[in-house]
PDB file of N, CA and C in Angstrom:
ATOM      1  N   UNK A   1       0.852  -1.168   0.000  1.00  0.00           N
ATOM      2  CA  UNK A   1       0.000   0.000   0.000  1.00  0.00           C
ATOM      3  C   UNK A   1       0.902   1.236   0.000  1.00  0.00           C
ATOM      4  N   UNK A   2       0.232   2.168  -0.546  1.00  0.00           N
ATOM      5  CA  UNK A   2       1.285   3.556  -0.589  1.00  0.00           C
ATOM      6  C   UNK A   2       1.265   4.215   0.467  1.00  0.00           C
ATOM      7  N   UNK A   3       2.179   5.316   0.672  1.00  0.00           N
ATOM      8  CA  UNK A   3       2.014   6.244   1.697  1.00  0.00           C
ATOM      9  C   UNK A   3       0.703   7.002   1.623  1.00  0.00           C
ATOM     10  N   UNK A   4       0.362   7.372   0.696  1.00  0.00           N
ATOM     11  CA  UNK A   4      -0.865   7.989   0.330  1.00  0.00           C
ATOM     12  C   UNK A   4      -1.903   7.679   0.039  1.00  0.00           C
ATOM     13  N   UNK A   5      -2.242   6.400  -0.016  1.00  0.00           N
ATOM     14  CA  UNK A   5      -3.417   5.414   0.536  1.00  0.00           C
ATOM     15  C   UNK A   5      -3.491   5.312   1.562  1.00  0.00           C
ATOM     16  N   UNK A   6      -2.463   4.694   2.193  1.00  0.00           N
ATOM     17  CA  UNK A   6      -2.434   4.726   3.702  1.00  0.00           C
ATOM     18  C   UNK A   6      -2.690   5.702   4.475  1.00  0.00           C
ATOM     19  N   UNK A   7      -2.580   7.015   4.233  1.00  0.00           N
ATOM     20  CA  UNK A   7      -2.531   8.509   4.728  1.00  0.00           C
ATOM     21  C   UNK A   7      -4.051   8.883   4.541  1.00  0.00           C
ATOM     22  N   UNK A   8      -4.788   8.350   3.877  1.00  0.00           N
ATOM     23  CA  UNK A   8      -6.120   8.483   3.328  1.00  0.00           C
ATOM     24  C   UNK A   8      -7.051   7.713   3.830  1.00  0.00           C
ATOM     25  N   UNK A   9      -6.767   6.590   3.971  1.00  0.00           N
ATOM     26  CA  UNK A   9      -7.347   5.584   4.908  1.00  0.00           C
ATOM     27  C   UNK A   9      -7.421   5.666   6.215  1.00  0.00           C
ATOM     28  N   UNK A  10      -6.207   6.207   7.012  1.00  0.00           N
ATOM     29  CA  UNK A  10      -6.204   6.361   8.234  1.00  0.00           C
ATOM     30  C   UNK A  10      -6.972   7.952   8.411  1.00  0.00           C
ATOM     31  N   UNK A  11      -6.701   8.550   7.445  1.00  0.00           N
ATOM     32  CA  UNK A  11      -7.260  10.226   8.212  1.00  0.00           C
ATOM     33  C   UNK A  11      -9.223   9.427   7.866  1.00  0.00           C
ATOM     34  N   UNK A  12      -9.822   8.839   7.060  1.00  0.00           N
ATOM     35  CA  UNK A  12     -10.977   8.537   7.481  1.00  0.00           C
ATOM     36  C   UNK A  12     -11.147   7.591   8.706  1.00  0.00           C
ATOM     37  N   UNK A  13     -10.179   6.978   9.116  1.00  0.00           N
ATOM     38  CA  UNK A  13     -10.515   6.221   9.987  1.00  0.00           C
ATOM     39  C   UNK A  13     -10.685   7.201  11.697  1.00  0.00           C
ATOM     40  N   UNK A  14      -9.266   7.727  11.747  1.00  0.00           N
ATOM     41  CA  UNK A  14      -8.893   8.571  12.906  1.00  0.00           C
ATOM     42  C   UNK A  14      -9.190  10.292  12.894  1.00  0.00           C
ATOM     43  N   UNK A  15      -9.308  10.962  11.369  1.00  0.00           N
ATOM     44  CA  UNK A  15      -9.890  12.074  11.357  1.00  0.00           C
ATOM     45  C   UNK A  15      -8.195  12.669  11.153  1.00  0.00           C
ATOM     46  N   UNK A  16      -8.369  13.669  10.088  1.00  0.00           N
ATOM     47  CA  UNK A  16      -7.341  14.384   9.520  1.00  0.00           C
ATOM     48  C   UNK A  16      -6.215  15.501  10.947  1.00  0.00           C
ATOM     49  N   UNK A  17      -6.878  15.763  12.283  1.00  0.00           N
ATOM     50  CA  UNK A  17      -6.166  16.223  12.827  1.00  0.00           C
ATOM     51  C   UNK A  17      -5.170  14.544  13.713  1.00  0.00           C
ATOM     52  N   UNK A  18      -5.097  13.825  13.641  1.00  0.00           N
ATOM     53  CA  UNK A  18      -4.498  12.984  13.901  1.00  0.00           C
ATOM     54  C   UNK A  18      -3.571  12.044  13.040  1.00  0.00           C
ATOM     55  N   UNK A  19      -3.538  12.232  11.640  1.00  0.00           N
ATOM     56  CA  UNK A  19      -2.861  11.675  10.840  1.00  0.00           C
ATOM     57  C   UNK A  19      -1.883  12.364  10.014  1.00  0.00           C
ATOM     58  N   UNK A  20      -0.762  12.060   9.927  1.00  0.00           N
ATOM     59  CA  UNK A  20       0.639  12.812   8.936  1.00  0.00           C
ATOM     60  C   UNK A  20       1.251  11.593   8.420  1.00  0.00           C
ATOM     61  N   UNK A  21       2.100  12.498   7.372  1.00  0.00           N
ATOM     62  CA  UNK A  21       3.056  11.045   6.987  1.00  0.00           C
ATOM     63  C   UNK A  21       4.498  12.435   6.792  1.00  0.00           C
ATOM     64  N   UNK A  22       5.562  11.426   7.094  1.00  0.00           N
ATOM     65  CA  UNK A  22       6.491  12.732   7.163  1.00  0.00           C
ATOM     66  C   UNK A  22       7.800  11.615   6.054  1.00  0.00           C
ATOM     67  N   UNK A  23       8.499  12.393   5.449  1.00  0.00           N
ATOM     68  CA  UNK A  23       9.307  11.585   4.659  1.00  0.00           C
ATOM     69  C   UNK A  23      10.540  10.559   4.524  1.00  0.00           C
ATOM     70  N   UNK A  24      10.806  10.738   6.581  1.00  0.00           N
ATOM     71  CA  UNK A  24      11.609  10.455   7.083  1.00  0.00           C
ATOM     72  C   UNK A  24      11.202   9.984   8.465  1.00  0.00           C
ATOM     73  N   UNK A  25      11.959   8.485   9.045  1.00  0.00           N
ATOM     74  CA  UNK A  25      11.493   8.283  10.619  1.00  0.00           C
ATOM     75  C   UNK A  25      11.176   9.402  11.158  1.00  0.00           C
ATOM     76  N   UNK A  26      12.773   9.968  11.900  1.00  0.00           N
ATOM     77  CA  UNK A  26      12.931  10.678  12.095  1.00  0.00           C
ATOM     78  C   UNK A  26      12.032  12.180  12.218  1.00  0.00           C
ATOM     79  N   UNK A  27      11.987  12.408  11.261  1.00  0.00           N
ATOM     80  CA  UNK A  27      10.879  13.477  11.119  1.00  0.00           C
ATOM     81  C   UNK A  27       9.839  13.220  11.803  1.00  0.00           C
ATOM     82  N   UNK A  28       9.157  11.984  10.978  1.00  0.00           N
ATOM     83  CA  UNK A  28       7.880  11.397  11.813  1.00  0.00           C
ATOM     84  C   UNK A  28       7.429  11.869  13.413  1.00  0.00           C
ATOM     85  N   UNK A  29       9.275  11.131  13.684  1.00  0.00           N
ATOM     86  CA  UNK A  29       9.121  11.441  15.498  1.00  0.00           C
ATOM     87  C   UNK A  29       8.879  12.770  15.844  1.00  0.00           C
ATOM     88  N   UNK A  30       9.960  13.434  15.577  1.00  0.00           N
ATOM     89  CA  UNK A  30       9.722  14.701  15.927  1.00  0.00           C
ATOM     90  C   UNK A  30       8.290  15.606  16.114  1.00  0.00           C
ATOM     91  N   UNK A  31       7.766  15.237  14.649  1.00  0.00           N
ATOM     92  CA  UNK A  31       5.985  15.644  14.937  1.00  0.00           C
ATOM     93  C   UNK A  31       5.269  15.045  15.946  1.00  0.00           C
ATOM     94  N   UNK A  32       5.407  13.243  15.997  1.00  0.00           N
ATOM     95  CA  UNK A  32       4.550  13.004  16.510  1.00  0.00           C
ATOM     96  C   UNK A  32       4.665  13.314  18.048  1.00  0.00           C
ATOM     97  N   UNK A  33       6.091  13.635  18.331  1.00  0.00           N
ATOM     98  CA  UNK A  33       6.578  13.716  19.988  1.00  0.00           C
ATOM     99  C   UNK A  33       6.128  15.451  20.237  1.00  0.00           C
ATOM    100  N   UNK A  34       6.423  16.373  18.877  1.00  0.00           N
ATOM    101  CA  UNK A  34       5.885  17.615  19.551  1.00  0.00           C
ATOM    102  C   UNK A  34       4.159  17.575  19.407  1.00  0.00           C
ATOM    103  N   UNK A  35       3.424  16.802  18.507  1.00  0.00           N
ATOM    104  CA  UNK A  35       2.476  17.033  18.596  1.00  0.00           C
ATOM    105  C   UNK A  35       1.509  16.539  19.524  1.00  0.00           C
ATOM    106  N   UNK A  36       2.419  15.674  20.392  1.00  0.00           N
ATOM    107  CA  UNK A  36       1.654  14.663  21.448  1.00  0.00           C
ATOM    108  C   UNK A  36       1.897  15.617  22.971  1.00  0.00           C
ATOM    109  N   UNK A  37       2.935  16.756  23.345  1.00  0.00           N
ATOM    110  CA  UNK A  37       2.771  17.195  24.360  1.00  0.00           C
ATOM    111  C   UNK A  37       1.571  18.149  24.539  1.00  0.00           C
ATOM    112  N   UNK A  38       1.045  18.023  25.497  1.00  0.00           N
ATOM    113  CA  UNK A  38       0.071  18.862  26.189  1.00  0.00           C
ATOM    114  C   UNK A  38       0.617  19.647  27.452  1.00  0.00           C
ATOM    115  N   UNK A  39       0.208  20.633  27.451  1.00  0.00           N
ATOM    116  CA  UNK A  39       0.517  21.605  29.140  1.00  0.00           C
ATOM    117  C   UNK A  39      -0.323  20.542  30.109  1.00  0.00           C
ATOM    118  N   UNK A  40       0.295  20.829  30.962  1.00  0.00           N
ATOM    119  CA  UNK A  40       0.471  20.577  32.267  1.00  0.00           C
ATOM    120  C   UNK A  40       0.606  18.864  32.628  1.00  0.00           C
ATOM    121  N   UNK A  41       0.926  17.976  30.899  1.00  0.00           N
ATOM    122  CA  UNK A  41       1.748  16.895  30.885  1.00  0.00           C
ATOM    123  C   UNK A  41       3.002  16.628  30.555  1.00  0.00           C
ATOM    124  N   UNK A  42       4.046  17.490  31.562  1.00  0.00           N
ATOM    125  CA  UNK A  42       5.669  17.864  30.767  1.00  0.00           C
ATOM    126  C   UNK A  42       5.961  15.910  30.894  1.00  0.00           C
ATOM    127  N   UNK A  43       5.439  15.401  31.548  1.00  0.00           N
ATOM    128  CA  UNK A  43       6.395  14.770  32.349  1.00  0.00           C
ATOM    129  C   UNK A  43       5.992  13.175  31.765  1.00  0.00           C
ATOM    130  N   UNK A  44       5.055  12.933  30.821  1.00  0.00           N
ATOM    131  CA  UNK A  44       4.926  11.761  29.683  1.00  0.00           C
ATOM    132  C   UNK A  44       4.125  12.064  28.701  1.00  0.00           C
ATOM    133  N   UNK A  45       4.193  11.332  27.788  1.00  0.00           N
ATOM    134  CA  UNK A  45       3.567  11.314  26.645  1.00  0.00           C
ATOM    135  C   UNK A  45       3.384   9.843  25.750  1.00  0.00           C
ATOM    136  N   UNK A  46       2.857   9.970  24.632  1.00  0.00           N
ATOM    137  CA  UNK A  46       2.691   8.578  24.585  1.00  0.00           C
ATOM    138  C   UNK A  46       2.465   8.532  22.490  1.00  0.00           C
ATOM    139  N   UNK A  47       3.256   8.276  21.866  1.00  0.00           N
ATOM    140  CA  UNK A  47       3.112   7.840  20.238  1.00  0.00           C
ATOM    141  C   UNK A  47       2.985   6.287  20.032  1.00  0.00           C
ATOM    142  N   UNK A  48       2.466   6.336  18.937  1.00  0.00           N
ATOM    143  CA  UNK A  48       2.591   5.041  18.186  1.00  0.00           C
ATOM    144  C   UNK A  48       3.083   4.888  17.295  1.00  0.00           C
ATOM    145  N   UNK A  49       4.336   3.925  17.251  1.00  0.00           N
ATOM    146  CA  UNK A  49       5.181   3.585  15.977  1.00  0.00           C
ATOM    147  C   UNK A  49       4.921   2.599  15.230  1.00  0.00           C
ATOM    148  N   UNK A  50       4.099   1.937  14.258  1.00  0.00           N
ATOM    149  CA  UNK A  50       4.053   0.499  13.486  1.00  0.00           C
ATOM    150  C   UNK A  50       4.900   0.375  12.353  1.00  0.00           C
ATOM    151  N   UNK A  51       4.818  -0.394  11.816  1.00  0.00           N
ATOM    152  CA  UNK A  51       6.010  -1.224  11.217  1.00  0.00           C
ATOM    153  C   UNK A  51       6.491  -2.261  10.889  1.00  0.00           C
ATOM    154  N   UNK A  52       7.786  -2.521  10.824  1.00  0.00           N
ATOM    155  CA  UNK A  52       8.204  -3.589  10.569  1.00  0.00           C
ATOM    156  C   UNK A  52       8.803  -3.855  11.715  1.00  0.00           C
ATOM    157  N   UNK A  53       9.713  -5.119  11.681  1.00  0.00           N
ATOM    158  CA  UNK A  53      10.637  -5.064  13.139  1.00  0.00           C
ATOM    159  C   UNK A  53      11.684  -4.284  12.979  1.00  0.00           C
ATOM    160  N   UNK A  54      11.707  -3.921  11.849  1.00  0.00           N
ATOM    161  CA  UNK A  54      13.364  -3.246  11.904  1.00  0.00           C
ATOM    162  C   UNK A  54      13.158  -1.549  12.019  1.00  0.00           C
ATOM    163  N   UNK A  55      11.808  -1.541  11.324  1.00  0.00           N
ATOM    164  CA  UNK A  55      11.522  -0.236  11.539  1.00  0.00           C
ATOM    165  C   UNK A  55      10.917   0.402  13.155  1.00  0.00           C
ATOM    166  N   UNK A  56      10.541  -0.437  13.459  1.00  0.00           N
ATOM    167  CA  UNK A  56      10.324  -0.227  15.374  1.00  0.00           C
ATOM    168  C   UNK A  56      11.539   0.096  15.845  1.00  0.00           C
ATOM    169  N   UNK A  57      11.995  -1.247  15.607  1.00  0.00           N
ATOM    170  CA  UNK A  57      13.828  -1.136  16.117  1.00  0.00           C
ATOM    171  C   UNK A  57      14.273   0.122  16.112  1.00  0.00           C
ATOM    172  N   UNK A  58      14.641   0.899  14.779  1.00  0.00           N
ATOM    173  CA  UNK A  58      15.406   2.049  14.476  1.00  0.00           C
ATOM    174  C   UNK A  58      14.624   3.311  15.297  1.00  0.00           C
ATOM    175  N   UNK A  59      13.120   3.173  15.341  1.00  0.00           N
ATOM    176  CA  UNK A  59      12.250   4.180  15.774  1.00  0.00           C
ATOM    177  C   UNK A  59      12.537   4.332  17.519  1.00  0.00           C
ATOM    178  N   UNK A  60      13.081   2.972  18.170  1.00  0.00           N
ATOM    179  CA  UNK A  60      13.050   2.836  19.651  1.00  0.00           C
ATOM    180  C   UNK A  60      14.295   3.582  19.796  1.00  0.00           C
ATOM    181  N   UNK A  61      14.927   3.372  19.079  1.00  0.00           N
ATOM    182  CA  UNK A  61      16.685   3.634  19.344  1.00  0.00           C
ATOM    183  C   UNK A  61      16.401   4.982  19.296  1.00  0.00           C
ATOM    184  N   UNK A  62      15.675   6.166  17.887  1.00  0.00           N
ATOM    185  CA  UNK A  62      16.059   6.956  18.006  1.00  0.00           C
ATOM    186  C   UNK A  62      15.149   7.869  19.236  1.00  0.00           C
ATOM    187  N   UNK A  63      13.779   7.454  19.520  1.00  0.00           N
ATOM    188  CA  UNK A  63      13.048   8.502  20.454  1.00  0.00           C
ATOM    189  C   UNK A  63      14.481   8.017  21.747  1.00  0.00           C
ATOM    190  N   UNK A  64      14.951   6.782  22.222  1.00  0.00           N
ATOM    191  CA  UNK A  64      15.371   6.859  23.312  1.00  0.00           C
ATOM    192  C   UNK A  64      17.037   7.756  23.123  1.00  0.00           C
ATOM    193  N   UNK A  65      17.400   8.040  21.847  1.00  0.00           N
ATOM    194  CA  UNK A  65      18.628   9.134  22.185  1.00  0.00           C
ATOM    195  C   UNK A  65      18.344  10.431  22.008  1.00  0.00           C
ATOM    196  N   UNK A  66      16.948  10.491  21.395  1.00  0.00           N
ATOM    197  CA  UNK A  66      16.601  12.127  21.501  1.00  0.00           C
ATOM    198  C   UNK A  66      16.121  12.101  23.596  1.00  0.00           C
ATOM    199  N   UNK A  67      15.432  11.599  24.133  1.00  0.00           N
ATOM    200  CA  UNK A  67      15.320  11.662  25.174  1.00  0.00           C
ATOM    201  C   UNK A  67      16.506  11.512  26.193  1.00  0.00           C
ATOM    202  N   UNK A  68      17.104  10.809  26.135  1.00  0.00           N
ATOM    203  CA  UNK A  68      18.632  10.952  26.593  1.00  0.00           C
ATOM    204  C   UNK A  68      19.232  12.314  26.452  1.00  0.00           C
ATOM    205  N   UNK A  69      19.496  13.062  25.219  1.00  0.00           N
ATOM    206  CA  UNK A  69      19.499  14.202  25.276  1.00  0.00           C
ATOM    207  C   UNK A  69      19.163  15.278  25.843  1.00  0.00           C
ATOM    208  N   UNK A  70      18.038  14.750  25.303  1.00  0.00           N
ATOM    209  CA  UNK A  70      16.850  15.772  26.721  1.00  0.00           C
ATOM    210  C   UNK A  70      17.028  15.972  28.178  1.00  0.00           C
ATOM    211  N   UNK A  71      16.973  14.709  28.833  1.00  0.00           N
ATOM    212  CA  UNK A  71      17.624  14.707  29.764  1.00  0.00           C
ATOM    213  C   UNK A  71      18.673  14.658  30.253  1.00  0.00           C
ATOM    214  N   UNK A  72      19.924  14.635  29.839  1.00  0.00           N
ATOM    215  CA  UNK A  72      21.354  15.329  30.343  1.00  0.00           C
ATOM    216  C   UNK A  72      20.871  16.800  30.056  1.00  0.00           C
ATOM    217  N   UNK A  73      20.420  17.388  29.256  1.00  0.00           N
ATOM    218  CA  UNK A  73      20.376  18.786  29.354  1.00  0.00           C
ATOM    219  C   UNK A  73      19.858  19.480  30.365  1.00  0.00           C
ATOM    220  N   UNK A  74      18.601  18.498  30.862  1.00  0.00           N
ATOM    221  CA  UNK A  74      18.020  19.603  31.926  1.00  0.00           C
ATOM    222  C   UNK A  74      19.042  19.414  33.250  1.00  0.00           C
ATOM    223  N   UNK A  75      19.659  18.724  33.019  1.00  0.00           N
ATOM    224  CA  UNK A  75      20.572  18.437  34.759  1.00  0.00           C
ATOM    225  C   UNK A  75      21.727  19.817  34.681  1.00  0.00           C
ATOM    226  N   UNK A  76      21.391  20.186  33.933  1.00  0.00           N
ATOM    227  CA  UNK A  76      23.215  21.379  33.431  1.00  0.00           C
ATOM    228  C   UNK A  76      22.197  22.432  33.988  1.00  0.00           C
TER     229      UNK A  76
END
């Protein structure tokens, strides 16, 4: 299936403010991690990654070194 079937299918399923497709993991995350915080929830949040196994894989690795990041920074 394409990205753009898929992108079409899901915004009828879940409704167009909940669905993106970005051109890159990476990217992906970034939206879906800024678009998932809410005020006065600094302190979790929650995305969904599907996939393949390898593509989970790469997706776990990278939210957990952007968060690593994150947190050595706030300790400075």
């Amino acid at each position: 299936m394409s990205v753009a079937d898929l992108t079409k299918l899901a915004t009828q399923v879940f409704g167009a403010d909940r669905v993106f497709a970005e051109d890159t993991l990476q990217a992906a995350i970034d939206r879906a991690t800024k678009d998932a915080l809410r005020p006065l929830s600094d302190e979790s949040l929650a995305i969904l990654i599907t996939g393949s196994v390898v593509t989970v894989g790469e997706a776990r690795t990278a939210v957990r070194k952007k968060y690593a990041k994150l947190t050595e920074g706030s300790d400075k």
